[in-house]
C-alpha atoms as a PDB file:
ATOM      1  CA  UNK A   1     -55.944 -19.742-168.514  1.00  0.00           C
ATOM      2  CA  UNK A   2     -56.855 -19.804-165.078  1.00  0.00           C
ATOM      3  CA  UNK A   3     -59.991 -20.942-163.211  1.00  0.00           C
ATOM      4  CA  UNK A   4     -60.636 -17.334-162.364  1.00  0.00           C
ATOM      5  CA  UNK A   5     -60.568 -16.442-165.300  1.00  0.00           C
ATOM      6  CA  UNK A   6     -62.626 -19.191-166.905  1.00  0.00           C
ATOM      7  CA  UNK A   7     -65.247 -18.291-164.076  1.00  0.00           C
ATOM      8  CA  UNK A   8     -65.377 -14.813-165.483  1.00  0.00           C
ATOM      9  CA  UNK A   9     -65.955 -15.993-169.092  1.00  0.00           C
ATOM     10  CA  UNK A  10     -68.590 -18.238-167.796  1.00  0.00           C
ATOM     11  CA  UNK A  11     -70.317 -15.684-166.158  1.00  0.00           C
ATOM     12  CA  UNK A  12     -70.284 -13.481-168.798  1.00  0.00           C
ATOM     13  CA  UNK A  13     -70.804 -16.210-170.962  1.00  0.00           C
ATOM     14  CA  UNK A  14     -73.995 -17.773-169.303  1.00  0.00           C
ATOM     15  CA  UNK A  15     -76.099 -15.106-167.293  1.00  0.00           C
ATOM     16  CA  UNK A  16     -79.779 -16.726-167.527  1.00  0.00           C
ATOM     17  CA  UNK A  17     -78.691 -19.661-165.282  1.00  0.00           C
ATOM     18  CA  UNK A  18     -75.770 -20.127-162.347  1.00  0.00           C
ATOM     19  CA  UNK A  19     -72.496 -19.854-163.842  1.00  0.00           C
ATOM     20  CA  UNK A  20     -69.643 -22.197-162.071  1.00  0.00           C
ATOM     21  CA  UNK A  21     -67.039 -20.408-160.098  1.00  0.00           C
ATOM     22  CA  UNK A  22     -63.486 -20.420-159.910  1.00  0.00           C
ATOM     23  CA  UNK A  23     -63.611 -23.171-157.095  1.00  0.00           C
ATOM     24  CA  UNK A  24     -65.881 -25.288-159.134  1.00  0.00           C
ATOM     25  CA  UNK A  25     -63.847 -24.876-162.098  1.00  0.00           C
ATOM     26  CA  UNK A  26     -60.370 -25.770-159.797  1.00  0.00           C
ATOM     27  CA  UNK A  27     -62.302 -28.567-158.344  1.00  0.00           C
ATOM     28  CA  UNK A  28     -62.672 -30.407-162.027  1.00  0.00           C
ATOM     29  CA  UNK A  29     -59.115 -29.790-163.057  1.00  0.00           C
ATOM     30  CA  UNK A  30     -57.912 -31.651-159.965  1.00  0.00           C
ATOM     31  CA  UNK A  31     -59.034 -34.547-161.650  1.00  0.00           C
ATOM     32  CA  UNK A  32     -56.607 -36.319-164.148  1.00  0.00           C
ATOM     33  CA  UNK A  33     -59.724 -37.328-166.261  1.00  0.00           C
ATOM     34  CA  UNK A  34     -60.415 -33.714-166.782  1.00  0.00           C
ATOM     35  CA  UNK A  35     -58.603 -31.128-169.566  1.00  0.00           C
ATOM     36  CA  UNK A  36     -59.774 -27.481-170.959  1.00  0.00           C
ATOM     37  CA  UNK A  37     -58.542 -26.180-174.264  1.00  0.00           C
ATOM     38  CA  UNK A  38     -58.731 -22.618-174.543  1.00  0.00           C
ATOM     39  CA  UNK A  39     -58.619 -19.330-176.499  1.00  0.00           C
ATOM     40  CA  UNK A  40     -58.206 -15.801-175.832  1.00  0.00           C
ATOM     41  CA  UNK A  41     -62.066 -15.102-175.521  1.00  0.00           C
ATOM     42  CA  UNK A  42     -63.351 -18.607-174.111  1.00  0.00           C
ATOM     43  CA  UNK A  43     -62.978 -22.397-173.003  1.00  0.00           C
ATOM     44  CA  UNK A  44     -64.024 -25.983-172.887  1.00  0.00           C
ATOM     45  CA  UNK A  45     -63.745 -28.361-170.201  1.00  0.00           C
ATOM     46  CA  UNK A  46     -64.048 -32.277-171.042  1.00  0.00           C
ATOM     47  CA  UNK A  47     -63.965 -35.547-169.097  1.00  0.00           C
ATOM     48  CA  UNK A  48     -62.830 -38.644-170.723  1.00  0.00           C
ATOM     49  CA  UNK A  49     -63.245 -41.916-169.247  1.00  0.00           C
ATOM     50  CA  UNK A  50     -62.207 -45.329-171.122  1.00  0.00           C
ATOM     51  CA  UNK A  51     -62.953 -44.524-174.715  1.00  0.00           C
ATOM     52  CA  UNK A  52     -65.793 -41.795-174.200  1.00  0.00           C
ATOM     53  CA  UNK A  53     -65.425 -37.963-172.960  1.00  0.00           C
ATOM     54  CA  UNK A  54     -68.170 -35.521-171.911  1.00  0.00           C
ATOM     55  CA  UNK A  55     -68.038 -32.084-173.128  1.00  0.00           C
ATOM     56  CA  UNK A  56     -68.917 -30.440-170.084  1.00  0.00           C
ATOM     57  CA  UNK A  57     -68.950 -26.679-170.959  1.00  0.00           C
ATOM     58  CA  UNK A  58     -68.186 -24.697-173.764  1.00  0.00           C
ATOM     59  CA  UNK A  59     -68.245 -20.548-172.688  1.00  0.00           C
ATOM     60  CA  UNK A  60     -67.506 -18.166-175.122  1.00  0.00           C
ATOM     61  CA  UNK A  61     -67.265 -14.030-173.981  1.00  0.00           C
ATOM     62  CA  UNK A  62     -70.624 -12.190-175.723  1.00  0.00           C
ATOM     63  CA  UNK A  63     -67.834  -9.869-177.237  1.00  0.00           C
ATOM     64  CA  UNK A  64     -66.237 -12.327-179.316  1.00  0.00           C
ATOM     65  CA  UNK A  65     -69.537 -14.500-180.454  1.00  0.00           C
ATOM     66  CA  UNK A  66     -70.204 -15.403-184.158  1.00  0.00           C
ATOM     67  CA  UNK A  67     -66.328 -14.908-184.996  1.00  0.00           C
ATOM     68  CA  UNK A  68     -66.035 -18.935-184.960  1.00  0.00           C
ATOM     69  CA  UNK A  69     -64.052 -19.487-181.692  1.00  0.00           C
ATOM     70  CA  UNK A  70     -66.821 -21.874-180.243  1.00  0.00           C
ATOM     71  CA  UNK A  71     -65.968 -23.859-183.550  1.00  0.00           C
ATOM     72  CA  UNK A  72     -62.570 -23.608-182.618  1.00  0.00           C
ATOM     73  CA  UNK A  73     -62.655 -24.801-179.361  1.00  0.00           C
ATOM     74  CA  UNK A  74     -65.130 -27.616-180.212  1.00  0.00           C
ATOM     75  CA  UNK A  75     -62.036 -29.060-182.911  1.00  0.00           C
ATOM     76  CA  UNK A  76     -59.860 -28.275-179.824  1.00  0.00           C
ATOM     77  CA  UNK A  77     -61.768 -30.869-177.391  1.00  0.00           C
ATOM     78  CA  UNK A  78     -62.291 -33.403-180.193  1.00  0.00           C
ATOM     79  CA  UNK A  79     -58.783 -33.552-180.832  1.00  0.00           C
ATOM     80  CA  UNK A  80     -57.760 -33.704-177.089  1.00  0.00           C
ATOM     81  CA  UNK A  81     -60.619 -36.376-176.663  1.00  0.00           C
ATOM     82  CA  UNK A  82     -59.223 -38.233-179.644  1.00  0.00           C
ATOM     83  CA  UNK A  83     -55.619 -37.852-177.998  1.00  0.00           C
ATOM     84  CA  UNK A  84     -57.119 -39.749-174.802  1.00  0.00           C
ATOM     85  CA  UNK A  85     -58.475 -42.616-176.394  1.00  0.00           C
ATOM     86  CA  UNK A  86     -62.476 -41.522-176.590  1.00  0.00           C
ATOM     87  CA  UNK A  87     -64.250 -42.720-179.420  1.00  0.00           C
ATOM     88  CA  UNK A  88     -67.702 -40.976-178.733  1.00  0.00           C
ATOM     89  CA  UNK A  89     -68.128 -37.589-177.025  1.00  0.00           C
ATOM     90  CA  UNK A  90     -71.309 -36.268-175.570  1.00  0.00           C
ATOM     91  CA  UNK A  91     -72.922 -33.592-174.059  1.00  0.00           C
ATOM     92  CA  UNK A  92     -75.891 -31.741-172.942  1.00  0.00           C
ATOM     93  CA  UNK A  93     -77.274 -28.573-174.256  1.00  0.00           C
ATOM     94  CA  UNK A  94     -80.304 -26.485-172.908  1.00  0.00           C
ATOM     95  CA  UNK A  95     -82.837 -26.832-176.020  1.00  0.00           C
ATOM     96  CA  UNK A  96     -83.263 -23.451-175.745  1.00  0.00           C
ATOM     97  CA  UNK A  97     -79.725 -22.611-177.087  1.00  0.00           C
ATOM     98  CA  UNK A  98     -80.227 -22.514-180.772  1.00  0.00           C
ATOM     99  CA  UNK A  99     -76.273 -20.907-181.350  1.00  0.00           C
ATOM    100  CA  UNK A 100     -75.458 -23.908-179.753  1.00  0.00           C
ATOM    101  CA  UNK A 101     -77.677 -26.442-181.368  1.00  0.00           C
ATOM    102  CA  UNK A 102     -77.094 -25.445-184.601  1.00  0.00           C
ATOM    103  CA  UNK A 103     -73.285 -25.401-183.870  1.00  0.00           C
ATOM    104  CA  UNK A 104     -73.618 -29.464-182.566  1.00  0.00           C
ATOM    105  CA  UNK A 105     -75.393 -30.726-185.059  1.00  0.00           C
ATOM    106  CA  UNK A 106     -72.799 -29.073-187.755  1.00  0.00           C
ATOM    107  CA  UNK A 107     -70.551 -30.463-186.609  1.00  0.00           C
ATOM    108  CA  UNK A 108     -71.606 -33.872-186.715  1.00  0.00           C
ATOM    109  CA  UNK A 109     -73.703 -34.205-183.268  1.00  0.00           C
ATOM    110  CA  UNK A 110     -77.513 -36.085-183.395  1.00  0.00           C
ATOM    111  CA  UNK A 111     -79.751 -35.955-180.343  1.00  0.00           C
ATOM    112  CA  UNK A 112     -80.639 -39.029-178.912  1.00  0.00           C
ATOM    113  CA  UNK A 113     -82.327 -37.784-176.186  1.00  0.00           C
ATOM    114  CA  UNK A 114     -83.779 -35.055-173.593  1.00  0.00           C
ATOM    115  CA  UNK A 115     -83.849 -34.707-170.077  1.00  0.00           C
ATOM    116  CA  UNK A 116     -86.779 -32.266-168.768  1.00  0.00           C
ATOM    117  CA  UNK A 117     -86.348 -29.618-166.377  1.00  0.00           C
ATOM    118  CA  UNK A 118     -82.607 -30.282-166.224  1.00  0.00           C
ATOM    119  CA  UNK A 119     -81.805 -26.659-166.338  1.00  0.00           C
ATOM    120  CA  UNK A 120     -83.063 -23.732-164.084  1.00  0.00           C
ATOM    121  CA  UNK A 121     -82.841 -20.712-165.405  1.00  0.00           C
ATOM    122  CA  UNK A 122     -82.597 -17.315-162.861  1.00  0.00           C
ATOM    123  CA  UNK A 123     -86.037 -16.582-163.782  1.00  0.00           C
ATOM    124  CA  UNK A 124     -86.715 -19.871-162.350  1.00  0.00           C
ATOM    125  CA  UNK A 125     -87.942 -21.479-165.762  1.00  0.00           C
ATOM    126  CA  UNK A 126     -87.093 -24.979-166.339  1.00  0.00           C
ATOM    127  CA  UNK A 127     -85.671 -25.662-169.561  1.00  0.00           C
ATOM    128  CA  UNK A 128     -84.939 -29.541-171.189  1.00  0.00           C
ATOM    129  CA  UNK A 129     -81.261 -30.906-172.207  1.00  0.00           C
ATOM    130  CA  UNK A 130     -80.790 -32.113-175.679  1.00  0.00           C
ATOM    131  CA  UNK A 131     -78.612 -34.927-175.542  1.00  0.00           C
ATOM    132  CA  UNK A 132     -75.876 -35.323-177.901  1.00  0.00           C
ATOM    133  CA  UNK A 133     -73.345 -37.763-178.905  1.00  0.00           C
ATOM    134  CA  UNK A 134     -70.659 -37.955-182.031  1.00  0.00           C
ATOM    135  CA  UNK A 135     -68.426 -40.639-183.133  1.00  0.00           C
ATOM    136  CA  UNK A 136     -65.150 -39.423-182.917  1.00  0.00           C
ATOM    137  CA  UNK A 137     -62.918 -39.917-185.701  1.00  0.00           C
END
């Protein structure tokens, strides 16, 4: 998959707030701490550092939602975190995002935390990140 078309999926994927372009996206997988795992309809991009990794997005195309490829590519990351050595992964989540949310916390994820205002949304609302973290088995 390539960062243009990640940035399209992203897009698509997250249209109340600014999407990352292809750049961006080409920018993070310079970096040999960073790795996607992928699917037809969508992605996930992760950091891992020592024995932790970030989940940094997860974009799934509105056409192919509720057909359990955001499940899929969650496993996908674990297992590619797991492969690098992390023992925790975490990430942030607008707390607006219920999909999401509910889709974290199935699979293991507890909030331990918020940040306020972390996310701007086009309307110009701020909106708080959940912060989540998972041991990694």
């Amino acid at each position: 998959m390539t960062p243009e078309t990640m940035a399209a999926i992203h897009g698509a994927a997250f249209t109340d707030s600014r999407s990352w372009d292809a750049k961006e996206i080409s920018g993070l997988l310079q970096s040999r701490l960073v790795f996607f795992v992928s699917v037809d309809a969508g992605f996930a991009l992760g950091r891992a550092v020592a024995d932790e990794c970030e989940l940094l997005t997860v974009a799934v195309h509105p056409d192919a939602r509720r057909r359990g490829f955001g499940l899929l590519l969650l496993e996908k990351y674990e297992a590619e975190a797991s492969a690098r050595g992390a023992a925790t992964s975490f990430l942030e989540v607008a707390e607006d995002n219920a999909a999401a949310l509910a889709l974290y916390e199935r699979c293991g994820y507890e909030i331990y935390g918020t940040r306020p205002g972390y996310y701007t949304r086009t309307d110009g609302q701020q909106i708080a990140a959940c912060l989540l973290k998972k041991a990694l088995n």
